[in-house]
Protein backbone atom coordinates (compact mmCIF):
# COMPACT_ATOMS: atom_id res chain seq x y z
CA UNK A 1 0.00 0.00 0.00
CA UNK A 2 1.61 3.12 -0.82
CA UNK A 3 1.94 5.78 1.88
CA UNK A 4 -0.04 9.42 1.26
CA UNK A 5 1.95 12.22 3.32
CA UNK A 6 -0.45 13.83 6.05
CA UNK A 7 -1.43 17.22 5.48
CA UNK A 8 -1.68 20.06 7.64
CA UNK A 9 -5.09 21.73 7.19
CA UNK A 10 -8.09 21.29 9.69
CA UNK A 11 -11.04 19.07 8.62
CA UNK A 12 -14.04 21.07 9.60
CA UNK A 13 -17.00 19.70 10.50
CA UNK A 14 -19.22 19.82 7.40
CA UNK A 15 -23.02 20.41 6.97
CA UNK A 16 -24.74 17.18 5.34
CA UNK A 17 -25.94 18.30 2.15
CA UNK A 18 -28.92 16.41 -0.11
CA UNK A 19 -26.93 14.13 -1.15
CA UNK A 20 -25.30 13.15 2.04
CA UNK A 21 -28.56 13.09 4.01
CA UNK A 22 -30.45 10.61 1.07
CA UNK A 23 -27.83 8.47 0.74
CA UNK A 24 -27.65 8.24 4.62
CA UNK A 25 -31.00 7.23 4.54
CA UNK A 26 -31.16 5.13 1.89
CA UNK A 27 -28.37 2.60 3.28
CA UNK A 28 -30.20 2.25 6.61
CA UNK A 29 -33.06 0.99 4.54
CA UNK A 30 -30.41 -1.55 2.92
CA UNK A 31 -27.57 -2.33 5.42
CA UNK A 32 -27.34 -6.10 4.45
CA UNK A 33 -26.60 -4.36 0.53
CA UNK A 34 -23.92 -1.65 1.80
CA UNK A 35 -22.10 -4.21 3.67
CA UNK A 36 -21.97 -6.41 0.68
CA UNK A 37 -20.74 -4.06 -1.87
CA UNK A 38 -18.09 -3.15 0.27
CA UNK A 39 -16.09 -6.50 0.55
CA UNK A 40 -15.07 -9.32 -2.18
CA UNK A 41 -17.18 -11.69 -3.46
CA UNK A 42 -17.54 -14.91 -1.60
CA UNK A 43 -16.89 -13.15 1.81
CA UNK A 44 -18.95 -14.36 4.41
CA UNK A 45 -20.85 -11.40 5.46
CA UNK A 46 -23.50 -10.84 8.36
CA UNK A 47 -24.91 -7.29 9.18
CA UNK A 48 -25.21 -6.96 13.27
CA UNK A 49 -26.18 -3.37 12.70
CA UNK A 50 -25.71 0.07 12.83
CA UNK A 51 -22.99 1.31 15.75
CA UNK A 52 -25.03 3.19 19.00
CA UNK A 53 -21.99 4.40 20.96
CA UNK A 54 -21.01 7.94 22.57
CA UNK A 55 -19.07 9.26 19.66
CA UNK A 56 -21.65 8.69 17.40
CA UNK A 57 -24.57 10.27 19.07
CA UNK A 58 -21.59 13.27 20.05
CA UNK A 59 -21.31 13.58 15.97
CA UNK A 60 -24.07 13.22 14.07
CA UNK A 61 -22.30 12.82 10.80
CA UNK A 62 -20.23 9.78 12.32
CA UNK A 63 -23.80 7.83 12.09
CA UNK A 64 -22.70 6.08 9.19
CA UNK A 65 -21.06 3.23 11.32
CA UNK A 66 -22.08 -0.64 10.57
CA UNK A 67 -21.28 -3.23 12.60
CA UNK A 68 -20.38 -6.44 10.34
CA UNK A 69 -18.88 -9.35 10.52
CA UNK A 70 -16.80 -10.53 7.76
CA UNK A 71 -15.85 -14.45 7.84
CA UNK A 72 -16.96 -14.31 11.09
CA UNK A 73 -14.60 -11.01 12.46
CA UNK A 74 -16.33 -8.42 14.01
CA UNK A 75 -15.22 -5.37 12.46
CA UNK A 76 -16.90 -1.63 12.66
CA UNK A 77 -17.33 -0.43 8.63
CA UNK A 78 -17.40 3.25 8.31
CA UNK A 79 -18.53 5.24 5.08
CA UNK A 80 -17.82 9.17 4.05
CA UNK A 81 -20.00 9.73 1.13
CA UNK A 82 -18.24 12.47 -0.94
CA UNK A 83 -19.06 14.24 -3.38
CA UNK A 84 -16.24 15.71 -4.67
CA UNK A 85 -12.63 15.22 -3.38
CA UNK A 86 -10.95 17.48 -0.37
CA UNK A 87 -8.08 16.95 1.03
CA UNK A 88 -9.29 17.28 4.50
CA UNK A 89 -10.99 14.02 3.66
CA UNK A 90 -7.83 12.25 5.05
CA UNK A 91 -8.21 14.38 8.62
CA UNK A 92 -11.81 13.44 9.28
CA UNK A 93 -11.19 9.79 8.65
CA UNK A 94 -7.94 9.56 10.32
CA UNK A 95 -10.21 11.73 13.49
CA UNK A 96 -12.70 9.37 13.45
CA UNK A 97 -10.81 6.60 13.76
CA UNK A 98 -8.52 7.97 16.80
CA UNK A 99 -11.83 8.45 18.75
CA UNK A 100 -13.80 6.11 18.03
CA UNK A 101 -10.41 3.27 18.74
CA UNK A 102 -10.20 4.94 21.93
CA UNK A 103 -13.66 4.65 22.45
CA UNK A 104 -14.16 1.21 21.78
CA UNK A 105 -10.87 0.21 23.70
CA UNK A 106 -12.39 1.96 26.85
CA UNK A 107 -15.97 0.47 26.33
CA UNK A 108 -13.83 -3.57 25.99
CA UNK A 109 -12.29 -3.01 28.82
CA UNK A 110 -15.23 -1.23 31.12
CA UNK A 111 -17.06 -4.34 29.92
CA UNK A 112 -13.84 -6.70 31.03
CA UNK A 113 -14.23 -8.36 27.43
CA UNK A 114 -11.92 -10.99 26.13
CA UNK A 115 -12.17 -11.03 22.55
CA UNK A 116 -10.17 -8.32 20.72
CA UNK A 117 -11.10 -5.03 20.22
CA UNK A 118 -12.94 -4.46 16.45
CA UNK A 119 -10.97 -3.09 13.91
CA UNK A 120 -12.63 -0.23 11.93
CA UNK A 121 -13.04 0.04 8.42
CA UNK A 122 -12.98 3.15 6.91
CA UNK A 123 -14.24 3.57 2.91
CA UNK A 124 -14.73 6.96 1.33
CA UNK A 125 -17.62 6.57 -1.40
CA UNK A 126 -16.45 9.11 -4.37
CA UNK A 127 -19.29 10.69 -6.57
CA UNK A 128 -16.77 12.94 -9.08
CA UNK A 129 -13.52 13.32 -9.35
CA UNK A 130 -10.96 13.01 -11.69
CA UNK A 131 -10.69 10.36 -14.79
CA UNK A 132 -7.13 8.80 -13.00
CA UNK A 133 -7.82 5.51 -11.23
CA UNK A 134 -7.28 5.83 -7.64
CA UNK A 135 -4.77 3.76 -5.69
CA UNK A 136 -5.79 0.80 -3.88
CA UNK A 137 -5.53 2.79 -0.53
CA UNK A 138 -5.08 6.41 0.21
CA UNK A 139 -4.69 7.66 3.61
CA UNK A 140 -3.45 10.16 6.43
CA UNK A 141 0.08 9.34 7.96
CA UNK A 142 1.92 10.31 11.28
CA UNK A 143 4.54 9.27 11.20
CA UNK A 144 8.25 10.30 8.53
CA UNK A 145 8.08 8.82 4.98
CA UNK A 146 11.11 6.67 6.06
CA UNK A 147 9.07 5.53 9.34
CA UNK A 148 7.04 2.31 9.69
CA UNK A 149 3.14 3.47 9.23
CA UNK A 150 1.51 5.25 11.84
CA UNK A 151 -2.17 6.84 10.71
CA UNK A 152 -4.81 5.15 8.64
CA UNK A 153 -5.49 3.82 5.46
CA UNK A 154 -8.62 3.64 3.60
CA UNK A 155 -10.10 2.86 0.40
CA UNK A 156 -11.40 4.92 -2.15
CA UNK A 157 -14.74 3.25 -4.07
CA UNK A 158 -14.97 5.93 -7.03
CA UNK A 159 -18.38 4.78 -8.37
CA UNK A 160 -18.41 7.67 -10.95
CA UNK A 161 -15.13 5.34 -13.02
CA UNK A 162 -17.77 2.68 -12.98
CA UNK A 163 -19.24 1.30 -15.68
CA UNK A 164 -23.30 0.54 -16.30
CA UNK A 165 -22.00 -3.21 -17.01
CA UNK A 166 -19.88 -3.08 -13.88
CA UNK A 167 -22.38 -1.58 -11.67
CA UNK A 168 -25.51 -4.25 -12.54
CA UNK A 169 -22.75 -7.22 -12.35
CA UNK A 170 -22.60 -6.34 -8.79
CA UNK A 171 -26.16 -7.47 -8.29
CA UNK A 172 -26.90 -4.85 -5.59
CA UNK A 173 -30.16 -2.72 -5.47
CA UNK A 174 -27.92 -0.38 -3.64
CA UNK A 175 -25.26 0.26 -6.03
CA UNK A 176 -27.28 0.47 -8.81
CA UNK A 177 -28.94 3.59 -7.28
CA UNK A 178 -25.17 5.32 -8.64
CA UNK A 179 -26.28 4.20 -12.27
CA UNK A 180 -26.84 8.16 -13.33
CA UNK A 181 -23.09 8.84 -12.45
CA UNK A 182 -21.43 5.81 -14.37
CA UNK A 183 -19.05 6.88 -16.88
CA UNK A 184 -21.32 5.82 -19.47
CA UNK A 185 -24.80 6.32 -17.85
CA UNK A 186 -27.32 7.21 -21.12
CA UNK A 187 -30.94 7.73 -21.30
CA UNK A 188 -31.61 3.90 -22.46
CA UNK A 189 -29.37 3.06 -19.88
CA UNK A 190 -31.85 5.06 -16.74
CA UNK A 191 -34.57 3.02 -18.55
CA UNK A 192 -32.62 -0.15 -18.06
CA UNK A 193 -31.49 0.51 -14.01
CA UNK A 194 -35.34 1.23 -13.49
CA UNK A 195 -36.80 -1.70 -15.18
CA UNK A 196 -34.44 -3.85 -12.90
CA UNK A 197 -35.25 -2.29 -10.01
CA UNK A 198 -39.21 -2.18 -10.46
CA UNK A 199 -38.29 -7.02 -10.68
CA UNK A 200 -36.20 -6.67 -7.98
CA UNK A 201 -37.65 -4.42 -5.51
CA UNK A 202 -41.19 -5.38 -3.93
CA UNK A 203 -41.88 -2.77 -1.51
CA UNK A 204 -42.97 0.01 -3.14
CA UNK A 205 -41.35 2.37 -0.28
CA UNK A 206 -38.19 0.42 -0.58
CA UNK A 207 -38.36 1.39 -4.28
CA UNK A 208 -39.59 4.93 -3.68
CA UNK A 209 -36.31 5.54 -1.33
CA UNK A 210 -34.18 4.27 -3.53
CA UNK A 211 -36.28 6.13 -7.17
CA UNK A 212 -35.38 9.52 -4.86
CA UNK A 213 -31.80 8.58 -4.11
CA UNK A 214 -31.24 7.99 -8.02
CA UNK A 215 -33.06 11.20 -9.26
CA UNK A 216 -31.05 13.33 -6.19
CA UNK A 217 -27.54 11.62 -7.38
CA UNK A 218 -28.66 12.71 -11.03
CA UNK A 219 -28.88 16.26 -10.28
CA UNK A 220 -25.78 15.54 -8.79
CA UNK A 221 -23.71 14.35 -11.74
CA UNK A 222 -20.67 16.53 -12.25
CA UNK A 223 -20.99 15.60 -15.57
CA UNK A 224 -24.61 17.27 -15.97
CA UNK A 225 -25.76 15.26 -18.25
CA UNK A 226 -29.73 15.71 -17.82
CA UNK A 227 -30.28 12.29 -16.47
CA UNK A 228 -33.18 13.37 -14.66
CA UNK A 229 -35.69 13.26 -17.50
CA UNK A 230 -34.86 10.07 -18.25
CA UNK A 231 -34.98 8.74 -14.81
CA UNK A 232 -38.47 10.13 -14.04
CA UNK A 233 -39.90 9.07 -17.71
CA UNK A 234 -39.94 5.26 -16.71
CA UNK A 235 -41.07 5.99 -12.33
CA UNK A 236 -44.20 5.98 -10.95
CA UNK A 237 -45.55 9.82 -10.85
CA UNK A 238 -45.91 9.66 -7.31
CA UNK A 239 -42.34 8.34 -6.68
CA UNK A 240 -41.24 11.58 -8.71
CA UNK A 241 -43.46 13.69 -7.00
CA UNK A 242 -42.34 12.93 -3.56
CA UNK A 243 -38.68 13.36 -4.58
CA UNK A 244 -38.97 16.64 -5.67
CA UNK A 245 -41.02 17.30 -2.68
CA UNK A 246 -38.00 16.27 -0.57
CA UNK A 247 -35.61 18.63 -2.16
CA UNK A 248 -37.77 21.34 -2.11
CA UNK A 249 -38.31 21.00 1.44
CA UNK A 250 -34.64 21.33 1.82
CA UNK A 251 -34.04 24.13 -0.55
CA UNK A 252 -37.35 26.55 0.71
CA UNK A 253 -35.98 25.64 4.26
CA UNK A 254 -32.43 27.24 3.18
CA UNK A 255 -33.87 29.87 1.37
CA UNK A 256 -35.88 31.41 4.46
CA UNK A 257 -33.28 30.39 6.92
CA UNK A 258 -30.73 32.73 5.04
CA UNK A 259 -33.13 35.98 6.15
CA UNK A 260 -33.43 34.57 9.43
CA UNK A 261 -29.95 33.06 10.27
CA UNK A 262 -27.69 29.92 9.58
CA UNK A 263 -29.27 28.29 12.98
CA UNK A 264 -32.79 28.84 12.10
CA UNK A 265 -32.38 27.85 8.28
CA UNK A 266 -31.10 24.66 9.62
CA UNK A 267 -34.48 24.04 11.32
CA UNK A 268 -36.50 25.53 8.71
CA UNK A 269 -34.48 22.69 6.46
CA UNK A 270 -35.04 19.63 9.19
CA UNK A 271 -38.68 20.47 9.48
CA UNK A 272 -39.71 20.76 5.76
CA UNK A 273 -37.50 17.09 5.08
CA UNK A 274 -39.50 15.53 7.71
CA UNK A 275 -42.59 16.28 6.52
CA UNK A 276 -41.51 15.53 3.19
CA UNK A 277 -40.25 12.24 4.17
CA UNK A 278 -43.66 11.56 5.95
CA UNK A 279 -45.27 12.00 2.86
CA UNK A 280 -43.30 10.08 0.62
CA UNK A 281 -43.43 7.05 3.48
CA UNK A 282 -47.62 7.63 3.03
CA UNK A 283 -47.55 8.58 7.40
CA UNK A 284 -49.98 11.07 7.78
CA UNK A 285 -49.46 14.14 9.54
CA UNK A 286 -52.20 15.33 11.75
CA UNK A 287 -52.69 19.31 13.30
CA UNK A 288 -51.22 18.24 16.41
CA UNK A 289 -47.96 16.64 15.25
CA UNK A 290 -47.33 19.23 12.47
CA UNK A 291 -47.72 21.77 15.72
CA UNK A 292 -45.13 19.46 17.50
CA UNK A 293 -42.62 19.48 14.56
CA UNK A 294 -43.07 23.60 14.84
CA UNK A 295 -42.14 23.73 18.14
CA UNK A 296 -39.02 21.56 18.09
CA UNK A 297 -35.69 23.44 18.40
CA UNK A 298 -33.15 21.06 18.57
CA UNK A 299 -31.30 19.93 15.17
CA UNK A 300 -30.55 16.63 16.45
CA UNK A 301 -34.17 15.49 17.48
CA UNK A 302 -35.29 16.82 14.21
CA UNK A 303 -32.82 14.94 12.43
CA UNK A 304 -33.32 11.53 14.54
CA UNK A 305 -36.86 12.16 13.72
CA UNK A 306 -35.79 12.09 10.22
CA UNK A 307 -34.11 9.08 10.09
CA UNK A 308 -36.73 7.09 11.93
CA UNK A 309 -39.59 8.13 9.29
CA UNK A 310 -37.19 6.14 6.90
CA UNK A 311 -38.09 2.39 8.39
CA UNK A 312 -41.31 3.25 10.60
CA UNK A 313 -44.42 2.26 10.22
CA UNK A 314 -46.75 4.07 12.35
CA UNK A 315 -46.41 8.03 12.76
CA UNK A 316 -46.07 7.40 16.34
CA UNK A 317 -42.58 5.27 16.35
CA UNK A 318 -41.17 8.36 14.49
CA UNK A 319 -42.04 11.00 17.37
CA UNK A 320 -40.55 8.52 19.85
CA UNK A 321 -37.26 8.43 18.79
CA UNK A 322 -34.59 10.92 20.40
């Protein structure tokens, strides 16, 4: 693995954007899917589930944490969906790793377990870039060039290099959702991602999540190919409906919070994707709980609210969750 030299700018703590916050919630509704497209084929995979711990409810971009077992090792997968590259990158992976190892060491030995402590594997999902293949690990180092390695390593999956061929040979209802930024996505080629979808998907809120998460990366492509069109020709209208509704939820939200201030544009935001997720799940919302979604003032409820409306399936398991 070749060594990357560590950098010396800060990694700020970044604001989720659309495509961050759909493709969050679409892999909750398919963790058995992310885990698999993650390892080789073969592996012997088994999803425990999504990582609960301090650091994660601390950061609420660090949510992204799947416990899996691979051949029967425990190990903690963690994924940075990016959609372009920053070098910073390298910092916030390299950060979470330091605290959440420390975290997990203190929590093993609280607990006075035997077994060793999980390793954690980082992956950085890549949505543009450039046309150069990436190296088989990239990474932020401590310690000299001429040193032994001290830092992390990760891997780079740049699913815009992808082909359409390489993407369906996968055989993952998850990956194919990247279909509109394959190097040669095409019009006949959105018809052809959809039609497998429609045979493999039953649920029709399993398909509408992942119908949104396609259309959103399509707006998305850095390539700007108009994808959209051809995405929403061959959906169900109320599938395209309720994505649009989503990211106009987001962007009204942003619009008034910038005459009222960064804080309150952030709630504006949470609000209007909640009740646009609500609607796209089919959960009605009655006087009272639209009153109680008005009153909230705290990001993180709003946002745990959020991704509960994902999987729920009364109204009431969504207001429950902190």
């Amino acid at each position: 693995m070749a060594k990357t030299r560590a950098t010396q700018s800060a990694a700020p703590e970044e604001e989720p954007n659309d495509v961050d916050l759909v493709l969050r919630h679409v892999s909750r509704e398919f963790p058995e899917e992310l885990a698999r497209a993650m390892f080789a084929e073969g592996a012997g995979i088994e999803v425990v589930g999504w990582a609960e711990t301090q650091l994660t409810a601390r950061q609420r971009r660090l949510d992204r944490a799947l416990w899996v077992k691979v051949d029967g090792v425990l190990r903690l997968l963690h994924l940075e969906w990016q959609l372009e590259w920053r070098d910073e990158v390298r910092l916030r992976v390299f950060e979470y790793h330091s605290m959440q190892a420390l975290a997990l060491a203190a929590e093993w030995s609280a607990r006075k377990l035997t077994t060793p402590v999980p390793r954690i594997d980082s992956r950085v999902v890549l949505l543009s870039g450039r046309d150069d293949p990436w190296p088989e690990s990239v990474g932020y180092l401590t310690s000299p060039d001429d040193a032994p390695l001290c830092g992390v390593q990760f891997r780079v999956e740049a699913v815009y290099q992808t082909t359409l061929a390489e993407l369906f040979a996968r055989d993952n209802v998850l990956w194919w959702i990247f279909a509109p930024l394959a190097r040669d996505a095409t019009p006949e080629g959105m018809r052809e991602v959809v039609a497998r979808l429609k045979k493999r998907v039953r649920s029709r809120r399993q398909l509408a999540e992942l119908a949104s998460a396609m259309i959103v990366l399509a707006d998305a492509d850095a390539r700007q190919r108009g994808l959209r069109t051809a995405l929403t020709a061959h959906l169900p209208q109320e599938l395209v409906m309720n994505s649009w509704l989503y990211q106009d939820a987001l962007k009204q939200g942003r619009e008034q919070g910038r005459e009222q201030g960064k804080e309150l544009g952030e709630l504006l935001a949470l609000r209007r994707a909640l009740a646009a997720t609500l609607t796209t799940r089919g959960l009605r919302l009655t006087a009272k709980r639209r009153e109680q979604i008005e009153r909230e003032t705290s990001a993180d409820v709003l946002m745990a609210w959020i991704q509960a409306a994902v999987t729920a399936e009364r109204i009431a398991d969504v207001f429950a969750a902190r």
